[in-house]
N, C-alpha and C. Protein backbone atom coordinates (compact mmCIF):
# COMPACT_ATOMS: atom_id res chain seq x y z
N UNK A 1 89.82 96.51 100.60
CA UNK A 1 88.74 95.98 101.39
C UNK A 1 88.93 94.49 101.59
N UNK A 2 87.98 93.97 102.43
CA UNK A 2 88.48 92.56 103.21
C UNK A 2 87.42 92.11 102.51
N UNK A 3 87.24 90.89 102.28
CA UNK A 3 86.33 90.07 101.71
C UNK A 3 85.86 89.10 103.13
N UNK A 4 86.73 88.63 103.78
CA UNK A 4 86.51 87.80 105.25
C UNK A 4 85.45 88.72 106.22
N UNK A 5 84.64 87.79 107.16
CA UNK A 5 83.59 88.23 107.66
C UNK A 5 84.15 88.36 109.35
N UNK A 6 84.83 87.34 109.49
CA UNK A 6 85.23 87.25 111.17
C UNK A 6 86.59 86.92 111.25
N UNK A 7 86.84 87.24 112.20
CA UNK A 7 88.38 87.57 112.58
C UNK A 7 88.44 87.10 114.05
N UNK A 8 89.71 87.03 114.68
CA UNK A 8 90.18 86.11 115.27
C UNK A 8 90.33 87.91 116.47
N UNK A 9 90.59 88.37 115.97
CA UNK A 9 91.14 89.65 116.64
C UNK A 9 90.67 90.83 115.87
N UNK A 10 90.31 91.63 116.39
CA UNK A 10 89.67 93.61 115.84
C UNK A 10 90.43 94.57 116.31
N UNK A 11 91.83 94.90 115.64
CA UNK A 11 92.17 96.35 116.80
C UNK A 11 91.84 97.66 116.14
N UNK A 12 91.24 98.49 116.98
CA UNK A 12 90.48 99.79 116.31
C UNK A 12 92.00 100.79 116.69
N UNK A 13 92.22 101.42 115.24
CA UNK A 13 93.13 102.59 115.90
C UNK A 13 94.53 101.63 115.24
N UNK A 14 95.06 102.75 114.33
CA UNK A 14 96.45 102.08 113.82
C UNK A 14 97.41 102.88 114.39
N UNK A 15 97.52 103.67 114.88
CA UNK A 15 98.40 104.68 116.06
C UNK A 15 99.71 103.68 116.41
N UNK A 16 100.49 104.36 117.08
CA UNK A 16 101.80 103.43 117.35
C UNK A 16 101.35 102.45 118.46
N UNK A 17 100.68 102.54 119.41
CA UNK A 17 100.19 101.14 120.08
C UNK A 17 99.37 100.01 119.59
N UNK A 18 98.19 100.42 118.32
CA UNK A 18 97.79 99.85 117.57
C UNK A 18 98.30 99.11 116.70
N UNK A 19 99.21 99.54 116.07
CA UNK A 19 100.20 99.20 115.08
C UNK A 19 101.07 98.06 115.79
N UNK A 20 101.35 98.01 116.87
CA UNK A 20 102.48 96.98 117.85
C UNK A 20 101.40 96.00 117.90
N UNK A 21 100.35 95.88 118.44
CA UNK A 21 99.70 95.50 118.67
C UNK A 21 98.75 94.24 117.87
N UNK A 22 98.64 95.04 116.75
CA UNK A 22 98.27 94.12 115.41
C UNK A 22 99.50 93.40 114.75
N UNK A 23 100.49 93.80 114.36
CA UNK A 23 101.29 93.14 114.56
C UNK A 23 102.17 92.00 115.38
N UNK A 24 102.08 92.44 116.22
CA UNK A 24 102.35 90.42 117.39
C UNK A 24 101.38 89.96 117.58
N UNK A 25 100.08 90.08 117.08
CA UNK A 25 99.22 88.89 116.89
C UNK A 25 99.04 88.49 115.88
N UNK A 26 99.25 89.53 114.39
CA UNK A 26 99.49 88.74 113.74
C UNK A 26 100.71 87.98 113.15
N UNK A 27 102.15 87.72 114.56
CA UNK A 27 102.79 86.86 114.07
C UNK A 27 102.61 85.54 114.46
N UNK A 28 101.17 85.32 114.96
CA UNK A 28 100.66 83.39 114.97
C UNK A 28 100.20 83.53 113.38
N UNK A 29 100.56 82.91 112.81
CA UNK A 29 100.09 82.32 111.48
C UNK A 29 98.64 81.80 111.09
N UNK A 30 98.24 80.95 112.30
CA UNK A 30 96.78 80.69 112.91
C UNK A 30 95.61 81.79 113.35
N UNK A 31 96.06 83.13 112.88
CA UNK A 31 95.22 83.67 113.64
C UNK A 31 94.93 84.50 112.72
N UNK A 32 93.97 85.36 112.53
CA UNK A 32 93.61 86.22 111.72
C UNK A 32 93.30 87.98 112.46
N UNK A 33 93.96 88.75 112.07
CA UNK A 33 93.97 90.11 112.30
C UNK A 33 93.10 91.32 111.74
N UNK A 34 92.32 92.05 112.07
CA UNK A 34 91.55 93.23 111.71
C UNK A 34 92.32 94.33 112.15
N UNK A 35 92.83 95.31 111.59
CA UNK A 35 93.20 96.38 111.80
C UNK A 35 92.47 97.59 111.47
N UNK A 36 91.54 98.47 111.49
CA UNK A 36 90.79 99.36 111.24
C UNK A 36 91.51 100.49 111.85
N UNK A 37 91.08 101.75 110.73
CA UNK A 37 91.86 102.98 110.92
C UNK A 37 90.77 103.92 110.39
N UNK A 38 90.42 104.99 110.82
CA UNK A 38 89.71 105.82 110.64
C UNK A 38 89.97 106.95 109.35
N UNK A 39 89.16 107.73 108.64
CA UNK A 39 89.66 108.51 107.85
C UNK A 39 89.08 107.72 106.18
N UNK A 40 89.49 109.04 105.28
CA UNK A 40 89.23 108.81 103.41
C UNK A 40 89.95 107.73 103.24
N UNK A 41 90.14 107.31 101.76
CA UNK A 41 90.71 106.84 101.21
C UNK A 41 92.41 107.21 101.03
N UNK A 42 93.29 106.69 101.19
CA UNK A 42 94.72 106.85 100.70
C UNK A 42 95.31 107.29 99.33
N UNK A 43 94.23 107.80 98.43
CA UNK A 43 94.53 107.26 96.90
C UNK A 43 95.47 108.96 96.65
N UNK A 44 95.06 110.32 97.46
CA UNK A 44 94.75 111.34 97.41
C UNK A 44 96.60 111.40 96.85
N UNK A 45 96.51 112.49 96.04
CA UNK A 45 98.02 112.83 95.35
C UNK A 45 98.92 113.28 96.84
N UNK A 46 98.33 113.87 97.76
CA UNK A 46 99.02 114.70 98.84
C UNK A 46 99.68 113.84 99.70
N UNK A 47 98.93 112.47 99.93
CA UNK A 47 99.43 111.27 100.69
C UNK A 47 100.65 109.97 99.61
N UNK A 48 99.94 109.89 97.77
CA UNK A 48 101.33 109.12 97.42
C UNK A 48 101.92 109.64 96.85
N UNK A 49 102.57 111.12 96.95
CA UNK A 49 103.41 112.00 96.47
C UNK A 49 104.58 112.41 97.79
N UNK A 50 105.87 111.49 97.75
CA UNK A 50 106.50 111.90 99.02
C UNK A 50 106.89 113.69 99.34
N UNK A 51 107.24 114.15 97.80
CA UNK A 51 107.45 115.38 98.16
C UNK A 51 105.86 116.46 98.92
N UNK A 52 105.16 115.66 98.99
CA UNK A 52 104.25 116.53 99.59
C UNK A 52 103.62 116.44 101.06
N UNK A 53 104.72 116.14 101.33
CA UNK A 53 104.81 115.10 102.67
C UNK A 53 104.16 116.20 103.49
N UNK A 54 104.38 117.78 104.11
CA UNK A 54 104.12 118.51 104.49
C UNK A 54 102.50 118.88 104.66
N UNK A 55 101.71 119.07 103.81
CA UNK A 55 100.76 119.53 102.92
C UNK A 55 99.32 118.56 103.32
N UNK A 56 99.43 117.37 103.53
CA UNK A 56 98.47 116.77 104.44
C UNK A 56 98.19 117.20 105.81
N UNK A 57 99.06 117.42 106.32
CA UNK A 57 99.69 117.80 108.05
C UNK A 57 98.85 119.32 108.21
N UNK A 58 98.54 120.37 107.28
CA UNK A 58 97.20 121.35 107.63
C UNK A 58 96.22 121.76 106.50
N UNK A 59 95.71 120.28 106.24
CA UNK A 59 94.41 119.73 105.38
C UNK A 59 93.52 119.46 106.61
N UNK A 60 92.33 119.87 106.84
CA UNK A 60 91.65 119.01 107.81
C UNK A 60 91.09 118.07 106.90
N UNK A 61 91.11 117.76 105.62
CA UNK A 61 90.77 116.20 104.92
C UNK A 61 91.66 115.15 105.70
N UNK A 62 92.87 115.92 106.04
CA UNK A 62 93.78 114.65 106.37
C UNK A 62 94.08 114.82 107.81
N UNK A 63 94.20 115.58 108.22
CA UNK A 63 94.24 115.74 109.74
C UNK A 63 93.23 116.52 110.53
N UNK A 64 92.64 115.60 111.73
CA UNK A 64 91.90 116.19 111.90
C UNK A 64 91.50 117.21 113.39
N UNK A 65 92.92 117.61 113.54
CA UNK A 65 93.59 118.50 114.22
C UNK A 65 93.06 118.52 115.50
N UNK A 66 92.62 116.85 116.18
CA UNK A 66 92.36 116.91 117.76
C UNK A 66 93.87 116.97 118.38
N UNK A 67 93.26 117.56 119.84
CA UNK A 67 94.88 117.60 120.53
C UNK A 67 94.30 116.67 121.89
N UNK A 68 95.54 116.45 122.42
CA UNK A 68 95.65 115.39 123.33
C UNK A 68 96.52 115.62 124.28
C-alpha cells in the first residue's frame, strides 16, 4: 500500500498498455506514478508458487474469465 495521497499521474489497468504506459512516465524522476490494478491480494500460494503457474488461469478468484 501507498502511504502518498496525490500523484502526478493515475493509470487504471496494469494490462500491457497500462504497464507501457506507467512506465515512461515514470522514467521523469520528477514525477510521481499511480498504477492501480484490480483484483485480491498476490500473497495466494497459486500466484508465488511458479510451478503452479497453470492453476490460477481456471480459478475465477484469479481470473475473471471476461472475453473481449
Amino acid at each position: 500500500m501507498v502511504d502518498k495521497k496525490t500523484f502526478d499521474y493515475i493509470v487504471i489497468g496494469s494490462g500491457s498498455a497500462g504497464s507501457v504506459i506507467a512506465s515512461r512516465l515514470a522514467e521523469d524522476p520528477s514525477t510521481t506514478v499511480l498504477l492501480l490494478e484490480a483484483g485480491p491480494s498476490d500473497q495466494h500460494i497459486y500466484i508465488r508458487m511458479p510451478a503452479a503457474l497453470g492453476f490460477p488461469l481456471m480459478n475465477d478468484r484469479f481470473n475473471w474469465f471476461y472475453n473481449s
